[in-house]
N, C-alpha and C. Protein backbone atom coordinates (compact mmCIF):
# COMPACT_ATOMS: atom_id res chain seq x y z
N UNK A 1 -55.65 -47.19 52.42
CA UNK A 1 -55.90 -46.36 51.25
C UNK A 1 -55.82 -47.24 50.00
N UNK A 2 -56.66 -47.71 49.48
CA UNK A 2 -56.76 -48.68 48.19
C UNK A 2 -56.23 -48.12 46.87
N UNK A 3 -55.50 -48.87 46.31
CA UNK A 3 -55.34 -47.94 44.51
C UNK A 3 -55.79 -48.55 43.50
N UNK A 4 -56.30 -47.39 42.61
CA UNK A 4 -56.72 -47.97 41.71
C UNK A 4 -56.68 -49.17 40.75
N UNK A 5 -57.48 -50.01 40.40
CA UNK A 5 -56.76 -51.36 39.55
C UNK A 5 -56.16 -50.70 38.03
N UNK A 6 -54.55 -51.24 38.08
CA UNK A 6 -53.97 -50.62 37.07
C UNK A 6 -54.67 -50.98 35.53
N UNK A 7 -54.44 -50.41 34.66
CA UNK A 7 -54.91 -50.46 33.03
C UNK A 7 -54.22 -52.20 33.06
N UNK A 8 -55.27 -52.22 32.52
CA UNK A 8 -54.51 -54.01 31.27
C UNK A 8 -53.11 -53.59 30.70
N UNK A 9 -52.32 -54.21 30.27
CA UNK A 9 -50.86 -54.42 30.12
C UNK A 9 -50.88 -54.39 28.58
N UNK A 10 -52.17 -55.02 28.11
CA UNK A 10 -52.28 -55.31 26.71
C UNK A 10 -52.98 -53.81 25.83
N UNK A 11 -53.01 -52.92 26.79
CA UNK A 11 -53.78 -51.86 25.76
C UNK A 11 -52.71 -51.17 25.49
N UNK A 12 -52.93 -49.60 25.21
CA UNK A 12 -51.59 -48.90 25.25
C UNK A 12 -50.58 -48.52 25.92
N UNK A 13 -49.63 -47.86 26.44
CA UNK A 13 -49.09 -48.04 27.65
C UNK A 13 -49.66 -46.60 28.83
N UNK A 14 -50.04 -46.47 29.36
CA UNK A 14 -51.25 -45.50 29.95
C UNK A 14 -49.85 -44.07 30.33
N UNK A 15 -50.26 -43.20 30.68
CA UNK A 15 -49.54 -41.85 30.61
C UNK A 15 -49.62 -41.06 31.62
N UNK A 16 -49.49 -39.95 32.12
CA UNK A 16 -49.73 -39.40 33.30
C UNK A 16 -50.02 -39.97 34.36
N UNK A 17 -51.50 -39.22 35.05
CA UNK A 17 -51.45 -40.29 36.62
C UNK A 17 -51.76 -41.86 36.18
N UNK A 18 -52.27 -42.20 35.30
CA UNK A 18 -52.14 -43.22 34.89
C UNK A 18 -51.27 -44.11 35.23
N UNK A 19 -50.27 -43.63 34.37
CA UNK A 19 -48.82 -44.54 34.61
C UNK A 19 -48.15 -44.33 35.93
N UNK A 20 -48.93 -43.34 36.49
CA UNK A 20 -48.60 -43.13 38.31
C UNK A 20 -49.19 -44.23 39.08
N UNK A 21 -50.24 -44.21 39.01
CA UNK A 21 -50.90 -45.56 39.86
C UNK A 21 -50.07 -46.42 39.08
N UNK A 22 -50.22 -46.98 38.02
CA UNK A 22 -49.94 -48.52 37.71
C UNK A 22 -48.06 -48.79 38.16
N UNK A 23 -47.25 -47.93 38.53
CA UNK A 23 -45.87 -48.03 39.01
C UNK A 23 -46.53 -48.09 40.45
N UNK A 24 -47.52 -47.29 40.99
CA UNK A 24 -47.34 -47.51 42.52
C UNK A 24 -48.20 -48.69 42.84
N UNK A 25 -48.90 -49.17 42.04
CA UNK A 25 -49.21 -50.66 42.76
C UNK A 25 -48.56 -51.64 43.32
N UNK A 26 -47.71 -52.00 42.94
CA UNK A 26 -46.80 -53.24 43.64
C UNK A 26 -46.18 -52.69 44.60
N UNK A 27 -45.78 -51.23 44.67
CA UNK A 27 -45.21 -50.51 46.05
C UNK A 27 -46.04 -50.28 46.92
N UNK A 28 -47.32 -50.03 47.01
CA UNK A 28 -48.27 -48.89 47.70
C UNK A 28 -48.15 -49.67 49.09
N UNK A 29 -48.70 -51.80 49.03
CA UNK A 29 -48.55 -51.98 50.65
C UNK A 29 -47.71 -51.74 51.44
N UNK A 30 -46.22 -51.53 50.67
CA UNK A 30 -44.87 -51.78 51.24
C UNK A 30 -44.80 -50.48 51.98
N UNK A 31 -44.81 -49.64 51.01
CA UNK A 31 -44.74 -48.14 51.46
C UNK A 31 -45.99 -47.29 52.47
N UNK A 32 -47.17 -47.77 52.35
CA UNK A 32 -47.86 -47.45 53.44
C UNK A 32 -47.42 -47.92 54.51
N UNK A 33 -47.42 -49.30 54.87
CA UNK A 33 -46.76 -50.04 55.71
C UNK A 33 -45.51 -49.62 56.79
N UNK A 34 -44.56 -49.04 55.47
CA UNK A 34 -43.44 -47.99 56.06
C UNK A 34 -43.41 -46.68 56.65
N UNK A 35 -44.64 -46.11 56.06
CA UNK A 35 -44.97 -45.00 56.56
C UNK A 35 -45.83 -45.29 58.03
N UNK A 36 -46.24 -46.23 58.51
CA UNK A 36 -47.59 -46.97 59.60
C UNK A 36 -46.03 -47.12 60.34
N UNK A 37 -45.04 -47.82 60.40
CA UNK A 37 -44.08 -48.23 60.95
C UNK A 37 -43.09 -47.09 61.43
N UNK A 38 -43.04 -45.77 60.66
CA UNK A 38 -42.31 -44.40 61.23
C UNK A 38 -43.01 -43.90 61.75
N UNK A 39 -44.09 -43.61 62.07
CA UNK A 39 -45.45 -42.67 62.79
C UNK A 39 -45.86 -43.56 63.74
N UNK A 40 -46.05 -44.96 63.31
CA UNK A 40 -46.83 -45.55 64.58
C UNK A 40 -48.79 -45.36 64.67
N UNK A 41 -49.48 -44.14 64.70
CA UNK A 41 -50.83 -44.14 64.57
C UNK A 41 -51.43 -43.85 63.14
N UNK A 42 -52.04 -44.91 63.12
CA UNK A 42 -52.47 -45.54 61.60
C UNK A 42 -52.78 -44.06 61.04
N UNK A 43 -53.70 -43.22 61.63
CA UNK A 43 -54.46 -41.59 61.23
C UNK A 43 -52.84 -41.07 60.68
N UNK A 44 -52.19 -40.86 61.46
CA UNK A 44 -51.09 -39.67 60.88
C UNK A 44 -50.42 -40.51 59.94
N UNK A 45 -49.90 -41.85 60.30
CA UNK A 45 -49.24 -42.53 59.11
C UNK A 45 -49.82 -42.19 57.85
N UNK A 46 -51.56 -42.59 57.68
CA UNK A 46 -52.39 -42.75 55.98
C UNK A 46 -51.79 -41.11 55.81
N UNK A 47 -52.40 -39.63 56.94
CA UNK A 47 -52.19 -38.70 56.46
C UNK A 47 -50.94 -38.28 55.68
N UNK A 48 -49.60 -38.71 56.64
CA UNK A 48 -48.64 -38.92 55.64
C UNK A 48 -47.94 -39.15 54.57
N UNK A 49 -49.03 -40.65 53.78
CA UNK A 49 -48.96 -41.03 53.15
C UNK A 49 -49.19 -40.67 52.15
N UNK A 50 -50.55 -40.08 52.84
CA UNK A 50 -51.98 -39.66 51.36
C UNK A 50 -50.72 -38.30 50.58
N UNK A 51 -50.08 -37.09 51.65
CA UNK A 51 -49.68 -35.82 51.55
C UNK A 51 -48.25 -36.26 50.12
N UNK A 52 -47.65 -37.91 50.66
CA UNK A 52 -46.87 -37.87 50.22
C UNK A 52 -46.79 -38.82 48.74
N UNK A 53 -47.82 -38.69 48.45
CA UNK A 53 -48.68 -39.61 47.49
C UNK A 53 -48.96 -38.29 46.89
N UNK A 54 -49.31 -36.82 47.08
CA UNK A 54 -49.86 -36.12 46.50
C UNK A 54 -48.62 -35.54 46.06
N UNK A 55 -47.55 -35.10 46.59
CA UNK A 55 -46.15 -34.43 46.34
C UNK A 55 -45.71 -35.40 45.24
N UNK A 56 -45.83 -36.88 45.45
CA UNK A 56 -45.01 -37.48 44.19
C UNK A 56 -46.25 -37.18 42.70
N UNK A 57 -46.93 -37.42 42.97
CA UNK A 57 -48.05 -36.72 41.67
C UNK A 57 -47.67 -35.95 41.14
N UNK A 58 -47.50 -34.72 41.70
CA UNK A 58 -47.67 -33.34 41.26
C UNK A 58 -46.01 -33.08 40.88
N UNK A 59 -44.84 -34.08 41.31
CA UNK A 59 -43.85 -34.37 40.76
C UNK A 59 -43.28 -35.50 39.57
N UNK A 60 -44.29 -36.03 39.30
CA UNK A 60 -44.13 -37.18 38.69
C UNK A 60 -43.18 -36.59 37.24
N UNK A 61 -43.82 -35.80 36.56
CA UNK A 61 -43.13 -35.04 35.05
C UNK A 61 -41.91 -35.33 35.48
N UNK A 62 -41.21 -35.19 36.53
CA UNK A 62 -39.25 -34.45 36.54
C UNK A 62 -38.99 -36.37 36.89
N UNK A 63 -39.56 -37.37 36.84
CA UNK A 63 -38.96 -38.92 36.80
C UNK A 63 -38.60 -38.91 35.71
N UNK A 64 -37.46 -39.44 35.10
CA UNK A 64 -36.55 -39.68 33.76
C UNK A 64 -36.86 -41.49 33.73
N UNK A 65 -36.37 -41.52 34.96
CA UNK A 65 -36.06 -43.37 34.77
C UNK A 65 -37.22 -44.29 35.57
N UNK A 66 -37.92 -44.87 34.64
CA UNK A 66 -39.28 -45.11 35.15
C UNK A 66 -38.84 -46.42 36.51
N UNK A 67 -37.76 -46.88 35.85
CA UNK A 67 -37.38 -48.30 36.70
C UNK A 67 -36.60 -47.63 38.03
N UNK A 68 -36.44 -46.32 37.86
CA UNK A 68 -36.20 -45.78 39.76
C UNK A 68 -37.19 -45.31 40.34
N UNK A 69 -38.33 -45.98 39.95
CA UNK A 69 -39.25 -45.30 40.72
C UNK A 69 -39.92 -45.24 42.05
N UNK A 70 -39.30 -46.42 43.18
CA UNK A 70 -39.55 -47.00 44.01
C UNK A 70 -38.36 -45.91 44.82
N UNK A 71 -37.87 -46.45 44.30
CA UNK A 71 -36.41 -45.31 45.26
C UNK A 71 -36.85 -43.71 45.03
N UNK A 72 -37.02 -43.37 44.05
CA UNK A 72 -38.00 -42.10 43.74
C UNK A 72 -39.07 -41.79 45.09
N UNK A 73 -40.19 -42.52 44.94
CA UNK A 73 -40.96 -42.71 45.60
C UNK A 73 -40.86 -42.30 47.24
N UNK A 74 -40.07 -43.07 47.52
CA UNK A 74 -39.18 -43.42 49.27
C UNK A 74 -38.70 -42.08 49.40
N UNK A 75 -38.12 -41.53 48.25
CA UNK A 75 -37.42 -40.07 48.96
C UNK A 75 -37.96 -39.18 48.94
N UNK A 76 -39.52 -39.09 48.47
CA UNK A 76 -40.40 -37.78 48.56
C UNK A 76 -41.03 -38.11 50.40
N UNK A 77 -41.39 -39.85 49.91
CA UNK A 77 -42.27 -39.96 51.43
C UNK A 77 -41.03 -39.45 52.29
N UNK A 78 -39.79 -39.68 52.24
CA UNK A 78 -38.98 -39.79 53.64
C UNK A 78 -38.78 -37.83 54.07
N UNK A 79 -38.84 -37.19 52.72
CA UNK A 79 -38.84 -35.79 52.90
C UNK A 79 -40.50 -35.13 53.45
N UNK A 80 -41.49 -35.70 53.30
CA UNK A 80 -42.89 -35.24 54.02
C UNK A 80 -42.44 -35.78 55.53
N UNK A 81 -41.60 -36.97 55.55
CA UNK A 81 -41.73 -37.10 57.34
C UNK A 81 -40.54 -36.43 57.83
N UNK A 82 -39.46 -36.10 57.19
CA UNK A 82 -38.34 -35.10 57.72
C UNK A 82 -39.04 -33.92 57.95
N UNK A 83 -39.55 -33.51 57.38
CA UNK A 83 -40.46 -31.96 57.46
C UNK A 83 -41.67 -32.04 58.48
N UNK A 84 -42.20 -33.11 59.08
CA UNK A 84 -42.95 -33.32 59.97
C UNK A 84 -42.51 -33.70 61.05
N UNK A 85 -41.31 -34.22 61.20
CA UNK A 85 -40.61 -34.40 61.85
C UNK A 85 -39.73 -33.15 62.86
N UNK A 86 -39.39 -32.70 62.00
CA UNK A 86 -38.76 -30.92 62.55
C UNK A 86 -39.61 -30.83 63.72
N UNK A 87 -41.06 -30.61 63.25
CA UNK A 87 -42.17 -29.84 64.00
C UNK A 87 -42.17 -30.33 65.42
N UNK A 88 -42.01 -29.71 66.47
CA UNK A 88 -41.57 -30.30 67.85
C UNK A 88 -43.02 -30.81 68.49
N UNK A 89 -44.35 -30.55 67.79
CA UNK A 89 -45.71 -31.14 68.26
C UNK A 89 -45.58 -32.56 67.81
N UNK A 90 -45.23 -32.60 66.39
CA UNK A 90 -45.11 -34.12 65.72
C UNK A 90 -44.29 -35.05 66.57
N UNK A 91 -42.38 -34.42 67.05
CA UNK A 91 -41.43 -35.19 67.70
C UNK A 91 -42.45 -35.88 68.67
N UNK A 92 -42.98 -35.04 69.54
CA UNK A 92 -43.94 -35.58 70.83
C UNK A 92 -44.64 -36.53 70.71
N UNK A 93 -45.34 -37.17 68.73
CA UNK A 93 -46.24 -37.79 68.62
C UNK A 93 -45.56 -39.21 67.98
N UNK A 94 -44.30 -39.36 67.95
CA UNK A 94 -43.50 -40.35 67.12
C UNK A 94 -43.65 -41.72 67.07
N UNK A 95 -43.20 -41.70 68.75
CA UNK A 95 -43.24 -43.28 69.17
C UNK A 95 -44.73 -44.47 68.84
N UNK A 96 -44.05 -45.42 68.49
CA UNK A 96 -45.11 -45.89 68.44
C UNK A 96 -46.17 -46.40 69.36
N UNK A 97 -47.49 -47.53 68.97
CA UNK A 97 -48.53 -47.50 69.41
C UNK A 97 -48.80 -48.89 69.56
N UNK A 98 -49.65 -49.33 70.02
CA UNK A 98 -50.26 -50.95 69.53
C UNK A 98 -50.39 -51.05 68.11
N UNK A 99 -51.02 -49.81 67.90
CA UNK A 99 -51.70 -50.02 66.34
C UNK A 99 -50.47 -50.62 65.42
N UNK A 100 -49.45 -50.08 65.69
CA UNK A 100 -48.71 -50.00 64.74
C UNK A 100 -47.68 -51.96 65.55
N UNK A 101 -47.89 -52.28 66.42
CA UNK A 101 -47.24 -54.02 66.95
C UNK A 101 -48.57 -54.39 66.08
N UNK A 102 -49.75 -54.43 65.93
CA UNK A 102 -50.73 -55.07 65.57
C UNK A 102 -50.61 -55.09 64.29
N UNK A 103 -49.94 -55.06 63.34
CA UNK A 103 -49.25 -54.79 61.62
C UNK A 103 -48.59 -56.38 61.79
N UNK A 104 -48.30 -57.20 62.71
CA UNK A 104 -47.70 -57.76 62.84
C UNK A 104 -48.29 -59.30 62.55
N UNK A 105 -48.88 -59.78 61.51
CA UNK A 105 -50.17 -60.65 62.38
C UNK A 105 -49.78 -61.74 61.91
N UNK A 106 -50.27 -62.82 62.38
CA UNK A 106 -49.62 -64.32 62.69
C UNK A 106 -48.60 -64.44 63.80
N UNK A 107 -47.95 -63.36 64.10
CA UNK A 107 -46.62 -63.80 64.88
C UNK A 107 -47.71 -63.61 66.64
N UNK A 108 -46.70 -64.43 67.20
CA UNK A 108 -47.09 -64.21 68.96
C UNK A 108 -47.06 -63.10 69.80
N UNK A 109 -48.37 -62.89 69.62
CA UNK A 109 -48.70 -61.37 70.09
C UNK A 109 -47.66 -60.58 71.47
N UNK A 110 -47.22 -61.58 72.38
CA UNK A 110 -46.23 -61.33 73.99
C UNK A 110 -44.71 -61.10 73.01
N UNK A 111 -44.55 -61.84 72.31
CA UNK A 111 -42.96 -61.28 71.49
C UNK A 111 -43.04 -60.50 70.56
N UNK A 112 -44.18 -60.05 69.76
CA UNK A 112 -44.26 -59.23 69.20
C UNK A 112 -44.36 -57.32 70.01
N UNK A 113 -45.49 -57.67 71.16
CA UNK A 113 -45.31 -56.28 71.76
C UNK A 113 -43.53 -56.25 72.84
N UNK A 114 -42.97 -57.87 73.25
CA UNK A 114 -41.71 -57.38 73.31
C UNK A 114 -40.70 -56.56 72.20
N UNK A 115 -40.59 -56.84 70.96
CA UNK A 115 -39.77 -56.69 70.35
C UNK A 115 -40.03 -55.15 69.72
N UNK A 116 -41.16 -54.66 70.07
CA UNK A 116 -41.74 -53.30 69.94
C UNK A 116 -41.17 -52.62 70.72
N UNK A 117 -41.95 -52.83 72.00
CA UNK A 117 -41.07 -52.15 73.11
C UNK A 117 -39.51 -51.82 73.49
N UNK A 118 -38.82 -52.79 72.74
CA UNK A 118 -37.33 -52.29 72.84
C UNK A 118 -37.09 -51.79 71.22
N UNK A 119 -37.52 -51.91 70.22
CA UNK A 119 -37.57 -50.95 69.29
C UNK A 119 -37.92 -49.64 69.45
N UNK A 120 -39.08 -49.51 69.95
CA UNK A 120 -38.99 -48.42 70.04
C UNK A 120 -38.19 -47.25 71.31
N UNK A 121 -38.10 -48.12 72.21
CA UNK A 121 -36.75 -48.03 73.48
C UNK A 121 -35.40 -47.10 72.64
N UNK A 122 -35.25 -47.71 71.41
CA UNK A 122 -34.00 -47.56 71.09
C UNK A 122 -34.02 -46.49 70.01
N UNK A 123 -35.14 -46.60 69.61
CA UNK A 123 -35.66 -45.65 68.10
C UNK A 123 -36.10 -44.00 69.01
N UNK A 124 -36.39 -44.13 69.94
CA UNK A 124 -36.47 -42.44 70.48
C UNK A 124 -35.43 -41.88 70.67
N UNK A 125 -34.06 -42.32 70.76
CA UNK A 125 -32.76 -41.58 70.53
C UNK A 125 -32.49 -41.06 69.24
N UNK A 126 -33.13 -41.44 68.38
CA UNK A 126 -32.73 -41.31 66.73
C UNK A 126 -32.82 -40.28 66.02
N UNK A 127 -32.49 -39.62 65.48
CA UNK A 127 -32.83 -38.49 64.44
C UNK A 127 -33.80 -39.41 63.75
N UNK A 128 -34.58 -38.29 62.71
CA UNK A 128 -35.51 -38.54 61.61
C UNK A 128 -34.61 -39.52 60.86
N UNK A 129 -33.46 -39.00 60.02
CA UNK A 129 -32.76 -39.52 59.20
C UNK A 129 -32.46 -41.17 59.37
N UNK A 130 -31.86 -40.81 61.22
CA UNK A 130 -31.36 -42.53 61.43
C UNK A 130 -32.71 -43.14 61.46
N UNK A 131 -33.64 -43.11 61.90
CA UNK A 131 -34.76 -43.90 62.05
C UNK A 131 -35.46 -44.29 60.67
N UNK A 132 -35.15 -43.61 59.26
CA UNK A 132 -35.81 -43.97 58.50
C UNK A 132 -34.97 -45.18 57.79
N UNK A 133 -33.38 -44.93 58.16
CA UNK A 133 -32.46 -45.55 57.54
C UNK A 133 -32.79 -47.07 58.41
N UNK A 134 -32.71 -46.98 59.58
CA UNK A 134 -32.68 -47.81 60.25
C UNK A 134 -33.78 -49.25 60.05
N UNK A 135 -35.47 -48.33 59.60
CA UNK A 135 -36.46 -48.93 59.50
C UNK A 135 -36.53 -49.83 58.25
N UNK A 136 -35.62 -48.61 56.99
CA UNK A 136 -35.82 -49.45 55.88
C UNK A 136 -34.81 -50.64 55.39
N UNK A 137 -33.70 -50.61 56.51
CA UNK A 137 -32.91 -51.51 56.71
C UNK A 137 -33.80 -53.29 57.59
N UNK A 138 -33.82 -52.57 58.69
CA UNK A 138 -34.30 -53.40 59.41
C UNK A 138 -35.67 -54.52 59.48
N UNK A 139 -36.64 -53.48 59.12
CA UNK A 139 -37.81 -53.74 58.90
C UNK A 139 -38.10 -54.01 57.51
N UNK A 140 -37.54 -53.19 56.69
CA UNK A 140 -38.51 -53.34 55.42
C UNK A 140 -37.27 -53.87 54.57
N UNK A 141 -36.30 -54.42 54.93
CA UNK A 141 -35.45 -54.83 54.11
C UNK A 141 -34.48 -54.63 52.58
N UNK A 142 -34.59 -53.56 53.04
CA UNK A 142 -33.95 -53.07 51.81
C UNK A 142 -32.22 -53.71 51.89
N UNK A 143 -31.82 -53.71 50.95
CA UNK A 143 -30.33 -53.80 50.75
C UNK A 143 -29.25 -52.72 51.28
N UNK A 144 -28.13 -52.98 51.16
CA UNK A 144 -27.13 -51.92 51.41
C UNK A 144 -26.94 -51.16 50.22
N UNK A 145 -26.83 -51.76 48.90
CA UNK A 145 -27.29 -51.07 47.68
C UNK A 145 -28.23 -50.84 47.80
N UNK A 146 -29.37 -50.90 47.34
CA UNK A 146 -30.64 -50.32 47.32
C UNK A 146 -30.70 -49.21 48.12
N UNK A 147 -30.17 -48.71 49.61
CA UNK A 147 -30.15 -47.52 50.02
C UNK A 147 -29.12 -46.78 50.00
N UNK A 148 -28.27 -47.08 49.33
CA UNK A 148 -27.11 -46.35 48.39
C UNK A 148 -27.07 -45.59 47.52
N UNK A 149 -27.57 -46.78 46.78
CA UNK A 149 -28.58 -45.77 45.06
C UNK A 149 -29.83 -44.82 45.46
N UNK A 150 -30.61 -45.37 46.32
CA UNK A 150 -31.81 -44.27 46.96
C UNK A 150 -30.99 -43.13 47.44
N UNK A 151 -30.47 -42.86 48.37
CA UNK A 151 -29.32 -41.60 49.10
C UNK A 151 -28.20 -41.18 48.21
N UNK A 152 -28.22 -42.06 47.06
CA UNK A 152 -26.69 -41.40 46.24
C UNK A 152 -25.88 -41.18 46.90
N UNK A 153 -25.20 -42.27 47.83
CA UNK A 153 -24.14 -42.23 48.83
C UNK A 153 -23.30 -43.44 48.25
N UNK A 154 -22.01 -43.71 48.82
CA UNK A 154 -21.07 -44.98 48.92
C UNK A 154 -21.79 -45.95 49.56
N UNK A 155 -21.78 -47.40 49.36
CA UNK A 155 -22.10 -48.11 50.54
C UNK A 155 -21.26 -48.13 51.68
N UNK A 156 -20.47 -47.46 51.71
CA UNK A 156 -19.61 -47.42 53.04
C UNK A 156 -20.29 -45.88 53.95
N UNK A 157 -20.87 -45.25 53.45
CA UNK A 157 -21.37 -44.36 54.10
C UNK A 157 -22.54 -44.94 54.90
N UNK A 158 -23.60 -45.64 53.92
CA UNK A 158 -24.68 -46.07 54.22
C UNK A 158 -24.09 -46.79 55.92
N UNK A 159 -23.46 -48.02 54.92
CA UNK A 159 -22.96 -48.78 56.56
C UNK A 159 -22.61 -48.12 57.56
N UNK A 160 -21.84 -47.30 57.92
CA UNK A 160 -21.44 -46.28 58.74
C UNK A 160 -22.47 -45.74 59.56
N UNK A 161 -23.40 -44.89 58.87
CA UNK A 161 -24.64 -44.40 59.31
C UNK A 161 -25.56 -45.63 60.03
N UNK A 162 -25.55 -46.71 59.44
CA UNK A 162 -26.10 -47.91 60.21
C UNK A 162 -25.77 -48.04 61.44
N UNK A 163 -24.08 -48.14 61.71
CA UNK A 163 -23.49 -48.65 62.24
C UNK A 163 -23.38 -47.58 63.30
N UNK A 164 -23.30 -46.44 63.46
CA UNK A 164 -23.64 -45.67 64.49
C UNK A 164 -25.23 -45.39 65.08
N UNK A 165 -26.51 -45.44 64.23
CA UNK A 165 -27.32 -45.75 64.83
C UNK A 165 -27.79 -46.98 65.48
N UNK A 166 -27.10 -48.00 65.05
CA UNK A 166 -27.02 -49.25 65.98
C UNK A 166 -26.76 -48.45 67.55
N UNK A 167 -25.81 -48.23 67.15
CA UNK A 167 -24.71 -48.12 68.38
C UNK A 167 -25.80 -47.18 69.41
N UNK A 168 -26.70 -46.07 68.73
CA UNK A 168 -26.70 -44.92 69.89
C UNK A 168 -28.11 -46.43 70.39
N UNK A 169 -28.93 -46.64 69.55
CA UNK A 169 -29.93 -47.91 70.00
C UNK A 169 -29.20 -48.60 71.30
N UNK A 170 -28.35 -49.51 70.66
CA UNK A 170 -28.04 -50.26 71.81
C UNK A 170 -27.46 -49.81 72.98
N UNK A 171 -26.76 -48.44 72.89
CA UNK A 171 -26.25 -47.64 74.31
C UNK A 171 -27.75 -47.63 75.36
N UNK A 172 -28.67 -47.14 74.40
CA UNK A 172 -29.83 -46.58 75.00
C UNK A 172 -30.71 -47.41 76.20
N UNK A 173 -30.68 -48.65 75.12
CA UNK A 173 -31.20 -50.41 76.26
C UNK A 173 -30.57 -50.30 76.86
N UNK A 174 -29.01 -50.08 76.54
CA UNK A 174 -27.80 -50.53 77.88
C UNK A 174 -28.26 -49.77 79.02
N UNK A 175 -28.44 -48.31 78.86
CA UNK A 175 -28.62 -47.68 79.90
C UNK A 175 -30.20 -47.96 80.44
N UNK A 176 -31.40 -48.24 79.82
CA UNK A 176 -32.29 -48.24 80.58
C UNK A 176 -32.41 -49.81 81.48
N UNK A 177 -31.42 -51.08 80.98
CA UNK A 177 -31.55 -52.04 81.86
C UNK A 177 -30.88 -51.73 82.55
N UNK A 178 -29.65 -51.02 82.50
CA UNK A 178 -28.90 -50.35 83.83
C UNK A 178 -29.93 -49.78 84.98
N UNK A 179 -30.79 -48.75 84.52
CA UNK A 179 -31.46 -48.14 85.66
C UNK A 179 -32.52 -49.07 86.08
N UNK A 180 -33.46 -50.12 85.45
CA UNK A 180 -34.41 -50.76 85.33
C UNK A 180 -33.78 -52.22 86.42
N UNK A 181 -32.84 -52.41 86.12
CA UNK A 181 -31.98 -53.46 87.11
C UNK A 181 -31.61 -52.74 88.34
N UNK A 182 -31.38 -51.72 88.88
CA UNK A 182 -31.42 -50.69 89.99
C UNK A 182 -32.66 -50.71 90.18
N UNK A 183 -33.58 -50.31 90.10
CA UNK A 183 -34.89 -50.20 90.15
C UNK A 183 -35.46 -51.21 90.61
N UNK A 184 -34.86 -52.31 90.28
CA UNK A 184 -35.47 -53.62 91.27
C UNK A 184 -34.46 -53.94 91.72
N UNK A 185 -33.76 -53.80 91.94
CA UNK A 185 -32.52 -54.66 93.18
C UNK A 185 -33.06 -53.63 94.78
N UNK A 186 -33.18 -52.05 94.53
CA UNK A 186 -33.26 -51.16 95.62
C UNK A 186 -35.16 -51.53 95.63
N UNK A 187 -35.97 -52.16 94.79
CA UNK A 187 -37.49 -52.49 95.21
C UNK A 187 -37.23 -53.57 96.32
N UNK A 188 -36.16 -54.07 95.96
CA UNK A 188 -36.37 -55.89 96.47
C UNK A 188 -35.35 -55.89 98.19
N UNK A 189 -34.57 -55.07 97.89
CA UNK A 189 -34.31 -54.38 99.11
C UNK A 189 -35.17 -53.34 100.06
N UNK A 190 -35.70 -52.80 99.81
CA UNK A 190 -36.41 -52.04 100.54
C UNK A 190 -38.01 -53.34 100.87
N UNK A 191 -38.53 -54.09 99.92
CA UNK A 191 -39.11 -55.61 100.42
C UNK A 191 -38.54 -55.91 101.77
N UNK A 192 -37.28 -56.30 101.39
CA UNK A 192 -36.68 -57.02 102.13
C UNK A 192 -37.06 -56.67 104.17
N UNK A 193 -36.39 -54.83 103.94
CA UNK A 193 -36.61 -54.25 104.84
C UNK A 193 -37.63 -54.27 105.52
N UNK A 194 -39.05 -54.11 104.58
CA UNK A 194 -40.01 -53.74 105.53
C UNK A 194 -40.49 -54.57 105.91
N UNK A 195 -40.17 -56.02 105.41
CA UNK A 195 -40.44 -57.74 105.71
C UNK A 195 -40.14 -57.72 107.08
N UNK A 196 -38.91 -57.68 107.47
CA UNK A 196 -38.17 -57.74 108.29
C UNK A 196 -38.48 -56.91 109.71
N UNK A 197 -38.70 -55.64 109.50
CA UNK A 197 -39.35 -55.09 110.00
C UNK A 197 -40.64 -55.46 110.40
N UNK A 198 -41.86 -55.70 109.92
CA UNK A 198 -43.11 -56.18 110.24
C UNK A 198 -42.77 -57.92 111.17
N UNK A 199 -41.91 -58.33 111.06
CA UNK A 199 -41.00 -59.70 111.36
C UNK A 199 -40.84 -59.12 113.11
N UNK A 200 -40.07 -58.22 113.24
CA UNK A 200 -39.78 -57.89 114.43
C UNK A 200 -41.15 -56.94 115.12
């Protein structure tokens, strides 16, 4: 979804949607990007985007502080995907896709769809909430401040909330190499057997 090229810097200072695009330019790749990275298929991600691009518009008047506007921004998109999220057709549609490992480019395509695959392994246990916290931690790098001041929380909350969706993530691998390591020890045994068998 392309945005408009902002006004020159040198004219007046532009006003309404105006001054809407020219704040969301330097955000727009980051935040599409983020939205492509919670959805996974490029179609519902842009739709997301576009819906939540239209909610901050039509909210823009009630911004006071032009320099929060990024954190502004993040909490309308993260409330269009909480609300899409609810919807138990959407839950079904979450996980991600290739489309969304293929965002990835320069890196080595075999570690990149590894490091997907157990992301997202670990990200289907998650609430909406942990997964957005998680993404904009992980992925998109935000600070421990920066999603402090965005949530109007303590940073000790923030961490906390990290620190237990770590946790349900990594239970989750634990348990599927648990069954996945069963799964081939009783393949490689039952090999074994029918080897043995055809042997005799």
């Amino acid at each position: 979804m392309p945005v408009p090229q902002s006004p020159s810097s040198d004219g007046p200072l532009p006003t309404g949607h105006k001054l809407f695009w020219k704040l969301l330019e330097p955000e727009h790749a980051r935040a599409e990007a983020f939205c492509r990275q919670l959805v996974g298929r490029r179609e519902e991600a842009d739709d997301l985007y576009q819906d939540g691009l239209l909610a901050a518009m039509r909210k823009f008047h009630t911004l006071r502080d032009l320099g929060s506007f990024r954190a502004w921004l993040y909490r309308i998109l993260i409330n269009q995907y909480r609300n899409r999220f609810r919807q138990p057709w959407w839950r079904r549609r979450v996980p991600m896709t290739s489309q969304a490992e293929n965002t990835d480019g320069g890196m080595d395509p075999a570690a990149v769809h590894t490091a997907r695959r157990w992301l997202n392994r670990g990200m289907a246990v998650l609430t909406a909430d942990e997964r957005v916290l998680v993404s904009l931690f992980e992925l998109e790098g935000w600070s421990i401040g920066e999603l402090a001041a965005m949530y109007r929380r303590p940073t000790g909350t923030i961490k906390a909330r990290l620190a237990r969706s770590r946790k349900k993530m990594r239970r989750e691998i634990e348990r599927y190499l648990t069954r996945h390591e069963e799964i081939q020890t009783n393949g490689a045994a039952h090999a074994v057997s029918q080897s043995q068998s055809s042997a005799d």
